[in-house]
Protein backbone atom coordinates (compact mmCIF):
# COMPACT_ATOMS: atom_id res chain seq x y z
CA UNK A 1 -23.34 61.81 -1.36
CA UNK A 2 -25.03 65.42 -1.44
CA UNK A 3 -26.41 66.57 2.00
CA UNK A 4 -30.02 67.31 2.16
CA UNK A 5 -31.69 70.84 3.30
CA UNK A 6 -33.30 69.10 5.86
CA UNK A 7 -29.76 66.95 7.17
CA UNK A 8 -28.60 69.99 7.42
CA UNK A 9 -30.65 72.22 9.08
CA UNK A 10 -31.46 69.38 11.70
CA UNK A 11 -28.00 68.66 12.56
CA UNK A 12 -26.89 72.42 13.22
CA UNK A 13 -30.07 72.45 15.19
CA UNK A 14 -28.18 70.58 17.43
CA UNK A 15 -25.84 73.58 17.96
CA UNK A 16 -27.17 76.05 20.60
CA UNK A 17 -27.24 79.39 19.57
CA UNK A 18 -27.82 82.69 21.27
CA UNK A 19 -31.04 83.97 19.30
CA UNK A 20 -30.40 88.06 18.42
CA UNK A 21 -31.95 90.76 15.85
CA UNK A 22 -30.09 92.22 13.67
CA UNK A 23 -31.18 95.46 12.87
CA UNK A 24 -30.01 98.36 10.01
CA UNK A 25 -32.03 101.24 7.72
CA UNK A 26 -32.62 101.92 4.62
CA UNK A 27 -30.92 105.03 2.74
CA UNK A 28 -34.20 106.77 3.54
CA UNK A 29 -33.98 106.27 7.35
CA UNK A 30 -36.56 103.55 7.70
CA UNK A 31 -35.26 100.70 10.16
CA UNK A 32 -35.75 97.11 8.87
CA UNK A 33 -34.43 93.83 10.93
CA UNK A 34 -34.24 89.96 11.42
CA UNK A 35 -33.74 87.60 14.08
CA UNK A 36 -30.30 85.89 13.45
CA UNK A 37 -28.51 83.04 15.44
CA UNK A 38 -25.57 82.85 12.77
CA UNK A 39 -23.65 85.10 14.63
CA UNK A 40 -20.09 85.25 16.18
CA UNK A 41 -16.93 87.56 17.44
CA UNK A 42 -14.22 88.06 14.81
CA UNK A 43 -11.49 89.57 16.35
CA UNK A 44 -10.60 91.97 19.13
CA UNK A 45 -7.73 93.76 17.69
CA UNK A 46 -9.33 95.37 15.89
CA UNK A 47 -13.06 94.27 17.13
CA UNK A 48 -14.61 92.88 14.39
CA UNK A 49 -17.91 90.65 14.42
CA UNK A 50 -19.67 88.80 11.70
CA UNK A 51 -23.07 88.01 11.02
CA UNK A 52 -25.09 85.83 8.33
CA UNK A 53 -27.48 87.38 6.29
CA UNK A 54 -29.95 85.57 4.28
CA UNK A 55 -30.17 86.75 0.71
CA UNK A 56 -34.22 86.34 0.35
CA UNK A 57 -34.32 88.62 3.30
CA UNK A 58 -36.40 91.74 2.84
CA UNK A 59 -34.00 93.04 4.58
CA UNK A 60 -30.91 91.90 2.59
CA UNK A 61 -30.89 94.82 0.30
CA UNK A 62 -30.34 97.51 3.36
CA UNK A 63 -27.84 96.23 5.05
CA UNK A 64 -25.74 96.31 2.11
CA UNK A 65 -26.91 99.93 1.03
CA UNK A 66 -26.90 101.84 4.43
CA UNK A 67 -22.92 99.65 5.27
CA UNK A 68 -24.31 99.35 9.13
CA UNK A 69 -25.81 96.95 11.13
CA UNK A 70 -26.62 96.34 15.21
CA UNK A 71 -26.87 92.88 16.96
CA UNK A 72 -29.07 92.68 19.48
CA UNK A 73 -28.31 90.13 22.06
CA UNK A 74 -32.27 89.43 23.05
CA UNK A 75 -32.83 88.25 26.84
CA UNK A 76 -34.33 85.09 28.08
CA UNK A 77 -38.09 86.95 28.29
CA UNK A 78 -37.37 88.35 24.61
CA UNK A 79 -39.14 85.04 22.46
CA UNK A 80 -41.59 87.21 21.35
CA UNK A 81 -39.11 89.81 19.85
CA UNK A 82 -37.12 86.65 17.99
CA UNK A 83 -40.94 85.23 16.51
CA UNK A 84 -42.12 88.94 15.30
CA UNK A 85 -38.78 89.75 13.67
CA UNK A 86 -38.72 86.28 12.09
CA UNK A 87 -41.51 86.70 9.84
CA UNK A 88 -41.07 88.27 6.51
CA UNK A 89 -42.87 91.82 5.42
CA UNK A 90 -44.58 94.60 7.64
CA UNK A 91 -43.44 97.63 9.53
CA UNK A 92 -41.81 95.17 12.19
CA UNK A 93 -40.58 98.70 14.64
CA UNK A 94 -44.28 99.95 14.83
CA UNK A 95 -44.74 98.43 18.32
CA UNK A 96 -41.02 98.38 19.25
CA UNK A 97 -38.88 100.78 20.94
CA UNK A 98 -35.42 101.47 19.59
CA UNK A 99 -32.56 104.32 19.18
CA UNK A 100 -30.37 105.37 16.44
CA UNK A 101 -26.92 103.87 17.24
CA UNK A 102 -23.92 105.67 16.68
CA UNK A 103 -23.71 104.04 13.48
CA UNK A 104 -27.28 104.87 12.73
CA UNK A 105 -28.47 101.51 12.71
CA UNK A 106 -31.43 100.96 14.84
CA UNK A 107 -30.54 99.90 18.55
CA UNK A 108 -33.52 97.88 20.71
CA UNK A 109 -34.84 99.96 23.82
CA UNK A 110 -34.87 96.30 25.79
CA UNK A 111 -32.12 93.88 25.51
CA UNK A 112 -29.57 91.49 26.94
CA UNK A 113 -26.70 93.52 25.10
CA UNK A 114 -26.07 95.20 21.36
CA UNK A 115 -23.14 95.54 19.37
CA UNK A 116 -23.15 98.57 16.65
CA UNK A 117 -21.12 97.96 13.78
CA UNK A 118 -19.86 99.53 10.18
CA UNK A 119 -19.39 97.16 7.54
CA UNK A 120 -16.07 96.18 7.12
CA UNK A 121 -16.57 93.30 4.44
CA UNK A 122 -19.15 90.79 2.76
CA UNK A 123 -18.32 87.80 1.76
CA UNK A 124 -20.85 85.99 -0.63
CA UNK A 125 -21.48 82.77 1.23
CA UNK A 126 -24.21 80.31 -0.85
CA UNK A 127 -27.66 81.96 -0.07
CA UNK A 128 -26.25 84.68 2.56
CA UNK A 129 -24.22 87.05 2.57
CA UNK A 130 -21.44 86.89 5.67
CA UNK A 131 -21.39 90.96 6.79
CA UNK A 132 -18.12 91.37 8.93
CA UNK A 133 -18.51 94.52 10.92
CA UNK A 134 -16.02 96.65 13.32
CA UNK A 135 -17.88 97.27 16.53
CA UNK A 136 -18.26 101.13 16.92
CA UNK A 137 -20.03 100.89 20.55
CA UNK A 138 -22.25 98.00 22.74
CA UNK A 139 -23.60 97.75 25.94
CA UNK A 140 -24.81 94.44 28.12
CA UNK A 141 -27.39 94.17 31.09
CA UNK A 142 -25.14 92.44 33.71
CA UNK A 143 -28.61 91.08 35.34
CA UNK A 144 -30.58 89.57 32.57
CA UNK A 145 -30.27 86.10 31.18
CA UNK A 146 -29.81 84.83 27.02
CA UNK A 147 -32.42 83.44 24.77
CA UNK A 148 -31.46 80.23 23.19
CA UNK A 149 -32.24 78.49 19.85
CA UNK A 150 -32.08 74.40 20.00
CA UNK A 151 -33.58 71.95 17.96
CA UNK A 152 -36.26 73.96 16.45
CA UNK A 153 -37.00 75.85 19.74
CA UNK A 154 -36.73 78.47 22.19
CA UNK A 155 -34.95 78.16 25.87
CA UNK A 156 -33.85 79.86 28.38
CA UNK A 157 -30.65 79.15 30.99
């Protein structure tokens, strides 16, 4: 019996997730992102991460191209960051504050914690695209509190 889309998605909605946005550039410079709760530690010897990158994604296409990415862990008071990177299209950094990373990926002014990374590997992975990534540099706010994904929503601890 084939599983459904829907199955699917509603049963690994069921699986809390930390919500962050994953963030890279083009060749050009320009920074492009996407919120992302497929996301997980690798390794730590050597630290590697790996994060799931949809395919359909305007994004897609850079992250591949520039070999870098950031994950930005967002913070409990961050929904609004996880519903404007979301959506599709636009000049999503126009109203948001960021820094070059040391990998050149773009690096959000506020968050929980990032991770900068260099793409070690892809793996093609149905409609994503798994990016494995050694972690050049991070950084985590001690003080502030995760945003959650669960069950279609957003929460808070």
């Amino acid at each position: 019996m084939a599983v459904s889309k829907e199955e699917f998605r509603r049963w690994l909605g069921s699986f809390a997730a930390g919500v962050t946005v994953v963030t890279t550039r083009s060749v050009e410079g320009r920074p492009y992102g996407l919120t992302a709760t497929a996301f997980t530690s690798v390794s730590l010897d050597p630290p590697l991460v790996l994060v799931c990158v949809d395919k359909k994604s305007e994004s897609y296409p850079h992250f591949l191209s520039s070999g870098v990415f950031a994950v930005n862990f967002l913070a409990a008071e961050q929904e609004h960051y996880a519903r404007h990177f979301a959506v599709s299209g636009g000049e999503k950094f126009r109203s948001i504050p960021f820094a070059e990373g040391s990998s050149g990926a773009p690096v959000l002014a506020e968050r929980l914690g990032f991770v900068d990374c260099q793409v070690e590997r892809t793996v093609d992975a149905g409609d994503h695209t798994i990016l494995i990534g050694r972690v050049l540099a991070g950084d985590v706010a001690a003080e502030k509190r995760p945003l959650l994904y669960f069950r279609g929503g957003y929460f808070r601890i």
